[in-house]
PDB file of N, CA and C in Angstrom:
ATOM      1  N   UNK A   1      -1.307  17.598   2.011  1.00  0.00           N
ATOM      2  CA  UNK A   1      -1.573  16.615   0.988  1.00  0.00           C
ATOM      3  C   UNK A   1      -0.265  16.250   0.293  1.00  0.00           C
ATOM      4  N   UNK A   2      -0.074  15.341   0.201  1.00  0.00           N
ATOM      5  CA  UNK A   2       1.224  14.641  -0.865  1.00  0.00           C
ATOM      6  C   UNK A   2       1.162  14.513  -2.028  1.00  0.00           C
ATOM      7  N   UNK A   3       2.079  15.355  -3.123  1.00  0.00           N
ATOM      8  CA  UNK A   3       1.911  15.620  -4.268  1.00  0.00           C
ATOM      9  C   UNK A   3       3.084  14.908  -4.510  1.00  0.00           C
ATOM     10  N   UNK A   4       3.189  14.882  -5.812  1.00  0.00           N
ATOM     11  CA  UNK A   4       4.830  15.023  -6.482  1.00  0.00           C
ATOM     12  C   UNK A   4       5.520  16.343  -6.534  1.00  0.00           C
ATOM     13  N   UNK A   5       4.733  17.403  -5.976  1.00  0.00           N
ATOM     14  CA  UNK A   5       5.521  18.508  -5.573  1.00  0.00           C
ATOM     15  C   UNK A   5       6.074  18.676  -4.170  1.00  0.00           C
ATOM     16  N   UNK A   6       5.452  18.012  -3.701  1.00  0.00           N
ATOM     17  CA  UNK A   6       5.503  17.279  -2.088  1.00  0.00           C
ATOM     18  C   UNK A   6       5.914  16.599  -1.455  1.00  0.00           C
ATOM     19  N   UNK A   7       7.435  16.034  -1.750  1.00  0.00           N
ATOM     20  CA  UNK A   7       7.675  14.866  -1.389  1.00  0.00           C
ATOM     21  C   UNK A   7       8.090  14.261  -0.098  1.00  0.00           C
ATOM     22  N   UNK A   8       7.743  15.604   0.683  1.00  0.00           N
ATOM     23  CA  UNK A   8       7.648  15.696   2.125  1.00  0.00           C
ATOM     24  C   UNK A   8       7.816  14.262   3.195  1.00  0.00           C
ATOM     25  N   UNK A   9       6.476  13.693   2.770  1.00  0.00           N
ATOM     26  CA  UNK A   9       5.616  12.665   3.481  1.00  0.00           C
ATOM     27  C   UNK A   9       6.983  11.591   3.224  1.00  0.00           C
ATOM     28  N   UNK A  10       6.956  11.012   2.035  1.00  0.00           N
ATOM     29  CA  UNK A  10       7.860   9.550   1.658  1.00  0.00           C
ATOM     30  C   UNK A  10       8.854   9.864   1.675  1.00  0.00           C
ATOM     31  N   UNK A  11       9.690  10.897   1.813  1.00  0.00           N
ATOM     32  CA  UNK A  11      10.800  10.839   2.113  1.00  0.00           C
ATOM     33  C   UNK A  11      11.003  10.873   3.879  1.00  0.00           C
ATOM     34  N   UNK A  12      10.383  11.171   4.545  1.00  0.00           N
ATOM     35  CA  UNK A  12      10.477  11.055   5.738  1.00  0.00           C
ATOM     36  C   UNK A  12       9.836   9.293   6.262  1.00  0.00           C
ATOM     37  N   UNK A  13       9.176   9.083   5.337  1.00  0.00           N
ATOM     38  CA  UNK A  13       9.223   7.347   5.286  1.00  0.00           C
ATOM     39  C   UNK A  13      10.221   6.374   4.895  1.00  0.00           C
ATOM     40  N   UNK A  14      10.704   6.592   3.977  1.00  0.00           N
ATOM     41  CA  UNK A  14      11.690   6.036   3.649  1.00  0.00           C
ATOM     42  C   UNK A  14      12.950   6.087   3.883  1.00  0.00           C
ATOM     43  N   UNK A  15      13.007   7.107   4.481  1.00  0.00           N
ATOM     44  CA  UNK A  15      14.728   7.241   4.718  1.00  0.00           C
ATOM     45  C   UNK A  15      14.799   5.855   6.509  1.00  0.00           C
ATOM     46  N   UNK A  16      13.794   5.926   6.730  1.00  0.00           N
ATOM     47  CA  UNK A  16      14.190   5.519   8.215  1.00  0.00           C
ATOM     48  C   UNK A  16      14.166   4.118   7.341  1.00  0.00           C
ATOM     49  N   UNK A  17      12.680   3.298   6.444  1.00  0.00           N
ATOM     50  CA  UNK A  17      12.804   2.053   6.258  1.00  0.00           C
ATOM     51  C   UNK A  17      13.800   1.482   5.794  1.00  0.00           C
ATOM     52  N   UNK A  18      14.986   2.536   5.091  1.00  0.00           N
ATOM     53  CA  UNK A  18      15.897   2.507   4.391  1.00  0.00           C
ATOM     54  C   UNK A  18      17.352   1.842   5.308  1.00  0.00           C
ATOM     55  N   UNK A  19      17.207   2.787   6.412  1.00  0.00           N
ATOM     56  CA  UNK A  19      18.308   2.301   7.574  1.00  0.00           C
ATOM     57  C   UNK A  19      18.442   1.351   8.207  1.00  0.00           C
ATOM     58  N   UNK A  20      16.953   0.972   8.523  1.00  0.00           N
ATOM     59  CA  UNK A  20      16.244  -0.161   9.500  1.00  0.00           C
ATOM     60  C   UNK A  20      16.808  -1.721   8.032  1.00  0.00           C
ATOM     61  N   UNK A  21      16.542  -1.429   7.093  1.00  0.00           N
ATOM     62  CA  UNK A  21      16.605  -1.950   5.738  1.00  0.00           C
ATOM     63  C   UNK A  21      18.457  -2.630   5.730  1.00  0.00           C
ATOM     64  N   UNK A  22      18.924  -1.701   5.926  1.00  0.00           N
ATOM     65  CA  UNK A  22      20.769  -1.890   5.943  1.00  0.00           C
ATOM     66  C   UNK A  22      21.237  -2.291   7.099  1.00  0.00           C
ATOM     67  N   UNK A  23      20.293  -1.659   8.511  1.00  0.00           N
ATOM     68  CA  UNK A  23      20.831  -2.205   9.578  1.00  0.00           C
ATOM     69  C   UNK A  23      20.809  -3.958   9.781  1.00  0.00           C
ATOM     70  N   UNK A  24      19.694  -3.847   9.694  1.00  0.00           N
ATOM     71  CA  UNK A  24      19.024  -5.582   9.741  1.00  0.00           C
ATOM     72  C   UNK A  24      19.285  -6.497   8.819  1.00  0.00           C
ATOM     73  N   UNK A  25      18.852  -6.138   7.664  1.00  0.00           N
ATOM     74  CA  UNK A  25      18.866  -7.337   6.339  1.00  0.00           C
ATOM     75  C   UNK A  25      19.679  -7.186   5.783  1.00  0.00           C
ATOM     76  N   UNK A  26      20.516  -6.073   5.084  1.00  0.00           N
ATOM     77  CA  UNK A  26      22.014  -6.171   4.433  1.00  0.00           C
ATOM     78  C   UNK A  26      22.629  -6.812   5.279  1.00  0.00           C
ATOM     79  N   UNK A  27      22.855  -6.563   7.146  1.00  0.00           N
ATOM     80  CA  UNK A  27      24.192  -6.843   7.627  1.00  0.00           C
ATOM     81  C   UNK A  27      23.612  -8.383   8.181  1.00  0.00           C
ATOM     82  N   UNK A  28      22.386  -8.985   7.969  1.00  0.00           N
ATOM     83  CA  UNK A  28      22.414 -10.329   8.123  1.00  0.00           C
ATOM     84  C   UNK A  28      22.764 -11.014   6.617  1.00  0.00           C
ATOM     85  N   UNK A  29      22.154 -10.544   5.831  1.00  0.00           N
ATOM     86  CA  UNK A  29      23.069 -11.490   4.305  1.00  0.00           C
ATOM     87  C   UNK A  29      24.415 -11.158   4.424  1.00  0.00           C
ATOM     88  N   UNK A  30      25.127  -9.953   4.611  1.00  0.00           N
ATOM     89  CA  UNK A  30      26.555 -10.156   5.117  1.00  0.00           C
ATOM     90  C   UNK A  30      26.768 -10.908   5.712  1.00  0.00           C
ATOM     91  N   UNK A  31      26.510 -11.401   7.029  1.00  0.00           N
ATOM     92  CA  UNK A  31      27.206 -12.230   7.906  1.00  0.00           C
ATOM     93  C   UNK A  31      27.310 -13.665   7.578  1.00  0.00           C
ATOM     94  N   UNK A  32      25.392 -13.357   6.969  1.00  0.00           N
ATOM     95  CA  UNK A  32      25.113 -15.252   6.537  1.00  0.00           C
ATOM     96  C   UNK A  32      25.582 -16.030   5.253  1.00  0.00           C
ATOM     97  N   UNK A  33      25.643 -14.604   4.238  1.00  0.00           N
ATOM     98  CA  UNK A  33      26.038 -15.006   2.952  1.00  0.00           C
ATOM     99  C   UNK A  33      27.275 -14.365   2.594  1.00  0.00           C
ATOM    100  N   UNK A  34      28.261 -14.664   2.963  1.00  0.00           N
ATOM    101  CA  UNK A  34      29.527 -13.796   2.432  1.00  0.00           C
ATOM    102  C   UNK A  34      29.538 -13.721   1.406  1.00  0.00           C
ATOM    103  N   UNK A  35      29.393 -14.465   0.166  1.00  0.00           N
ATOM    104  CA  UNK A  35      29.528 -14.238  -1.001  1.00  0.00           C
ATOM    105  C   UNK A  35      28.572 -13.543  -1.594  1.00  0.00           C
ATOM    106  N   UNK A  36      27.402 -13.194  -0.932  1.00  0.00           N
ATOM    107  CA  UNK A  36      26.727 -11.886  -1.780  1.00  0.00           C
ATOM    108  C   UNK A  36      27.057 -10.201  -0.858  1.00  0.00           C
ATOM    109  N   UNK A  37      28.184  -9.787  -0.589  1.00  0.00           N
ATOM    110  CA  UNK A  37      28.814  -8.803  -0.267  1.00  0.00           C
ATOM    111  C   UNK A  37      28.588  -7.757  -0.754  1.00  0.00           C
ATOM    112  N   UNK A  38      29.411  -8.078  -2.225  1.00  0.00           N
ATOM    113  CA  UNK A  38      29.373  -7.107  -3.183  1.00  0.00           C
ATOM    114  C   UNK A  38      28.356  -6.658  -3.523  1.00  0.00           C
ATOM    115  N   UNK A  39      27.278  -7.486  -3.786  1.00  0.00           N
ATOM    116  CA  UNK A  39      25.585  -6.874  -4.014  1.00  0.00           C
ATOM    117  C   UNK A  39      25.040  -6.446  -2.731  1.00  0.00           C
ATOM    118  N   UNK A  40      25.706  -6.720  -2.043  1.00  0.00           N
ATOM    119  CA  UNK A  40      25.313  -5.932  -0.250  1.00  0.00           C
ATOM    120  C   UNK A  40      25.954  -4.493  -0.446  1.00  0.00           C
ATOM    121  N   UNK A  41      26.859  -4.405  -0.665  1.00  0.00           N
ATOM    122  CA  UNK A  41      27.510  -3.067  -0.862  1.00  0.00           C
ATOM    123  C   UNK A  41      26.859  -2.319  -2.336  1.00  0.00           C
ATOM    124  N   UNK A  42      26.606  -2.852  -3.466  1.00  0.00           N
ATOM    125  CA  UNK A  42      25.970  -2.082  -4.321  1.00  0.00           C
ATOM    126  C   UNK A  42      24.841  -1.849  -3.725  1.00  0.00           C
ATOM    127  N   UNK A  43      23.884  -2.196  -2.890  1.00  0.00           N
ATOM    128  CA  UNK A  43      22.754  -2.048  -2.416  1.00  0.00           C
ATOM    129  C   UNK A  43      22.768  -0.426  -1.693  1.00  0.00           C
ATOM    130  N   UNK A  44      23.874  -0.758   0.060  1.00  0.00           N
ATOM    131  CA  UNK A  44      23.782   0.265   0.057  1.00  0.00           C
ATOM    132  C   UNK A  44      24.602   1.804  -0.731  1.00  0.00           C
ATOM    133  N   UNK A  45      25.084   1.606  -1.688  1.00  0.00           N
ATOM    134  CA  UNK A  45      25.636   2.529  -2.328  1.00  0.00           C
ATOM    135  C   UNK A  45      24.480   3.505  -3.075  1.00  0.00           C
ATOM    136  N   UNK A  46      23.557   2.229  -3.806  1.00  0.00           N
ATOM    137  CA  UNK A  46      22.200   2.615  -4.053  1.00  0.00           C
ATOM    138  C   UNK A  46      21.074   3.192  -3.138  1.00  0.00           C
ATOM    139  N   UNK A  47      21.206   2.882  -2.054  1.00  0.00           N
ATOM    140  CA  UNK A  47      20.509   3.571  -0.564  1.00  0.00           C
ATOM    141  C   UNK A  47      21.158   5.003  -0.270  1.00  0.00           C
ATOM    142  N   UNK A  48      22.156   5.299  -0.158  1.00  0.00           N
ATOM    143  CA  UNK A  48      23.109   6.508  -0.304  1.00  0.00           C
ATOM    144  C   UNK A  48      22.630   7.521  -1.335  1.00  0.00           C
ATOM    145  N   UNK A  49      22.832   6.796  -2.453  1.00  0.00           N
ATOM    146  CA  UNK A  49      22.265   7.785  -3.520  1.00  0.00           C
ATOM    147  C   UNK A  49      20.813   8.007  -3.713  1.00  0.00           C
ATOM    148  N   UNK A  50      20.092   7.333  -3.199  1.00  0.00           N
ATOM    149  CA  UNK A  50      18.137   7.905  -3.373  1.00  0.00           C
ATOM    150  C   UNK A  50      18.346   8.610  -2.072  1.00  0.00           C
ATOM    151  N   UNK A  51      19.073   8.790  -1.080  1.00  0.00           N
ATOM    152  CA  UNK A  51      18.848   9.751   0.467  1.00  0.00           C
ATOM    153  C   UNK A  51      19.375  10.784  -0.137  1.00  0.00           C
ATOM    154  N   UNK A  52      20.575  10.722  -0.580  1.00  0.00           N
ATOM    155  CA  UNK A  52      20.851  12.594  -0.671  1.00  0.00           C
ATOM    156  C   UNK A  52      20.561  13.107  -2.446  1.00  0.00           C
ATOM    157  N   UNK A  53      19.732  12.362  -3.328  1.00  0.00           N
ATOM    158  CA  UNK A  53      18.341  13.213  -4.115  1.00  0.00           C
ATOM    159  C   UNK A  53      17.509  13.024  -3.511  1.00  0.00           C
ATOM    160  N   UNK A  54      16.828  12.503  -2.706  1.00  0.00           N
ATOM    161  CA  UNK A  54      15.445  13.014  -1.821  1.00  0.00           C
ATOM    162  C   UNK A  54      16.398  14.189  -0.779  1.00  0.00           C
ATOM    163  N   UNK A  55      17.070  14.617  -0.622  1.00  0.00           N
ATOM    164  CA  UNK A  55      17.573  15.371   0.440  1.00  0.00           C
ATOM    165  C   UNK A  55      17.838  16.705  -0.452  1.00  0.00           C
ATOM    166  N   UNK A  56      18.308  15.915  -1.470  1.00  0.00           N
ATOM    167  CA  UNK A  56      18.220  17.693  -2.610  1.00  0.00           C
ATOM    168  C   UNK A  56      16.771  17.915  -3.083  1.00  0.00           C
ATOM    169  N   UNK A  57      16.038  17.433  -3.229  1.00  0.00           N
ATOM    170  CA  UNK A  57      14.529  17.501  -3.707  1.00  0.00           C
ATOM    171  C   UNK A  57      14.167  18.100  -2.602  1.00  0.00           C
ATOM    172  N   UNK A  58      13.780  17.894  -1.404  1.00  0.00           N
ATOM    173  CA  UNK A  58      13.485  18.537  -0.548  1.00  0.00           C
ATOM    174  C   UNK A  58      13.802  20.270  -0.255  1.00  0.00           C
ATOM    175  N   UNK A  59      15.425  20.109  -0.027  1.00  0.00           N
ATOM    176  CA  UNK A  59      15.913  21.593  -0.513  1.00  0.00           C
ATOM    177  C   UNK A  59      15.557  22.632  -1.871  1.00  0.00           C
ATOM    178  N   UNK A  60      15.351  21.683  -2.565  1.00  0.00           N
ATOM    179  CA  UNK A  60      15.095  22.775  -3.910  1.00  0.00           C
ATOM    180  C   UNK A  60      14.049  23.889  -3.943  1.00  0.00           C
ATOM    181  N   UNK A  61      14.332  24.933  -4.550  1.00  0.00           N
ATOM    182  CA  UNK A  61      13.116  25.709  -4.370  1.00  0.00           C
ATOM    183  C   UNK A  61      11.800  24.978  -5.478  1.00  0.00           C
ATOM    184  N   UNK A  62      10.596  24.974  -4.809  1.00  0.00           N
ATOM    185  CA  UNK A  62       9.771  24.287  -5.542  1.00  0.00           C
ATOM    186  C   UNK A  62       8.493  25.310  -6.055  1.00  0.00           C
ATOM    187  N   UNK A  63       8.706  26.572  -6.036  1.00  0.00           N
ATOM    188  CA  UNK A  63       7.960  27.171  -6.772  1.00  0.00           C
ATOM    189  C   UNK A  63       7.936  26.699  -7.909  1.00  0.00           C
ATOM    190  N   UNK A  64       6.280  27.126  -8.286  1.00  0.00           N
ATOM    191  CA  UNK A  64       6.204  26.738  -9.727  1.00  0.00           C
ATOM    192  C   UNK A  64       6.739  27.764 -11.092  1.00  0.00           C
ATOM    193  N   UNK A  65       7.187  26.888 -12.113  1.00  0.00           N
ATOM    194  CA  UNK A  65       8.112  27.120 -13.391  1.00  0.00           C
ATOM    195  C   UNK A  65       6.966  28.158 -14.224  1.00  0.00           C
ATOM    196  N   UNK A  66       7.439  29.670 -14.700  1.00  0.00           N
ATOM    197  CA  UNK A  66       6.917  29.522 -15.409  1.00  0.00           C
ATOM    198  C   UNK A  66       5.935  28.977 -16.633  1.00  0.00           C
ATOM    199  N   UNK A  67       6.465  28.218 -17.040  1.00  0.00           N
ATOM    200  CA  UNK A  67       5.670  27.325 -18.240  1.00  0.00           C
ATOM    201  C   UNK A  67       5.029  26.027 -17.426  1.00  0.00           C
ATOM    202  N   UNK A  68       5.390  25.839 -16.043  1.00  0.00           N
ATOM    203  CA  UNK A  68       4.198  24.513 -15.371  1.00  0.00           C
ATOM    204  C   UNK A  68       3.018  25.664 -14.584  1.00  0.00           C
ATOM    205  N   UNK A  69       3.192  26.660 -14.633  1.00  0.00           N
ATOM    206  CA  UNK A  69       2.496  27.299 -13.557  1.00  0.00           C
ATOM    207  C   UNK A  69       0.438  27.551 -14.635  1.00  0.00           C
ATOM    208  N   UNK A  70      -0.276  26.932 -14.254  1.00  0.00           N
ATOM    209  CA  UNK A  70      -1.772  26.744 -14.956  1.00  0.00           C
ATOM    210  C   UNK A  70      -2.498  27.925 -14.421  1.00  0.00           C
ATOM    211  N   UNK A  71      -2.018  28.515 -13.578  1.00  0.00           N
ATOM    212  CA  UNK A  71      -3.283  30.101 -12.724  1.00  0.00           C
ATOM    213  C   UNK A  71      -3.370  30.735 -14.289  1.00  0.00           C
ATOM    214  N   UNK A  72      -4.332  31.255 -14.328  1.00  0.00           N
ATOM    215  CA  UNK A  72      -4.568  32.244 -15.556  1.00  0.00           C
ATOM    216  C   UNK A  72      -3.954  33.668 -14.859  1.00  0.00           C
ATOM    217  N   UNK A  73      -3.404  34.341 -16.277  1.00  0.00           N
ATOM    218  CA  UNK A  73      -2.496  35.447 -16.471  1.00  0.00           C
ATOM    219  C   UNK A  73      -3.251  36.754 -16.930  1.00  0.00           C
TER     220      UNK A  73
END
Protein backbone atom coordinates (compact mmCIF):
# COMPACT_ATOMS: atom_id res chain seq x y z
CA UNK A 1 0.00 0.00 0.00
CA UNK A 2 1.36 3.59 -0.63
CA UNK A 3 1.61 5.76 2.25
CA UNK A 4 3.52 8.88 2.84
CA UNK A 5 5.66 6.55 4.69
CA UNK A 6 5.94 4.75 1.47
CA UNK A 7 7.12 6.51 -1.08
CA UNK A 8 8.18 3.51 -2.80
CA UNK A 9 5.50 3.42 -5.62
CA UNK A 10 5.93 7.41 -7.03
CA UNK A 11 9.16 7.57 -6.82
CA UNK A 12 9.74 4.72 -9.03
CA UNK A 13 7.11 6.62 -11.25
CA UNK A 14 8.47 9.55 -11.49
CA UNK A 15 11.89 9.36 -11.77
CA UNK A 16 11.51 7.61 -15.28
CA UNK A 17 8.52 10.39 -16.31
CA UNK A 18 11.06 12.75 -15.20
CA UNK A 19 13.84 11.59 -17.82
CA UNK A 20 11.47 10.75 -20.60
CA UNK A 21 10.29 14.59 -19.46
CA UNK A 22 14.10 16.13 -20.17
CA UNK A 23 14.83 13.74 -22.83
CA UNK A 24 11.95 14.78 -25.14
CA UNK A 25 10.40 18.14 -24.14
CA UNK A 26 13.26 20.14 -22.49
CA UNK A 27 15.66 19.14 -25.43
CA UNK A 28 12.84 20.02 -28.05
CA UNK A 29 12.15 23.67 -26.46
CA UNK A 30 15.97 23.78 -26.54
CA UNK A 31 16.37 23.23 -30.01
CA UNK A 32 13.04 25.05 -31.00
CA UNK A 33 13.18 27.85 -28.58
CA UNK A 34 16.67 28.98 -27.87
CA UNK A 35 15.75 31.68 -25.91
CA UNK A 36 13.96 29.76 -23.25
CA UNK A 37 17.34 27.80 -22.31
CA UNK A 38 17.85 29.15 -19.21
CA UNK A 39 14.36 28.05 -17.92
CA UNK A 40 15.29 24.72 -19.70
CA UNK A 41 18.22 24.44 -17.52
CA UNK A 42 16.46 25.72 -14.27
CA UNK A 43 14.00 23.02 -15.03
CA UNK A 44 16.35 20.37 -15.13
CA UNK A 45 18.35 21.56 -12.17
CA UNK A 46 14.92 21.32 -10.45
CA UNK A 47 14.53 17.59 -11.81
CA UNK A 48 18.04 16.82 -10.22
CA UNK A 49 17.07 18.05 -7.03
CA UNK A 50 13.44 16.17 -6.42
CA UNK A 51 15.62 12.68 -7.73
CA UNK A 52 18.25 12.72 -5.19
CA UNK A 53 15.48 13.79 -2.07
CA UNK A 54 13.30 11.07 -3.31
CA UNK A 55 16.61 9.00 -3.40
CA UNK A 56 17.41 10.14 0.23
CA UNK A 57 13.78 9.50 1.37
CA UNK A 58 13.93 6.23 0.18
CA UNK A 59 17.28 5.48 2.03
CA UNK A 60 16.26 6.91 5.28
CA UNK A 61 15.50 4.76 8.03
CA UNK A 62 11.69 5.02 8.26
CA UNK A 63 10.90 3.52 11.46
CA UNK A 64 8.51 5.15 13.37
CA UNK A 65 9.57 8.34 15.80
CA UNK A 66 8.97 7.94 19.08
CA UNK A 67 6.40 10.69 19.54
CA UNK A 68 4.63 9.61 15.79
CA UNK A 69 4.56 6.04 16.88
CA UNK A 70 0.21 5.59 18.04
CA UNK A 71 0.61 1.48 19.24
CA UNK A 72 -0.34 1.76 22.89
CA UNK A 73 2.54 1.46 25.53
Amino acid sequence: METPTNPGRFTRLLIPHSKAEEQVVYFAIKRLVPTEGSDVDDGLAEHQHVEETLKELLAADRRPLAWTDSSPR
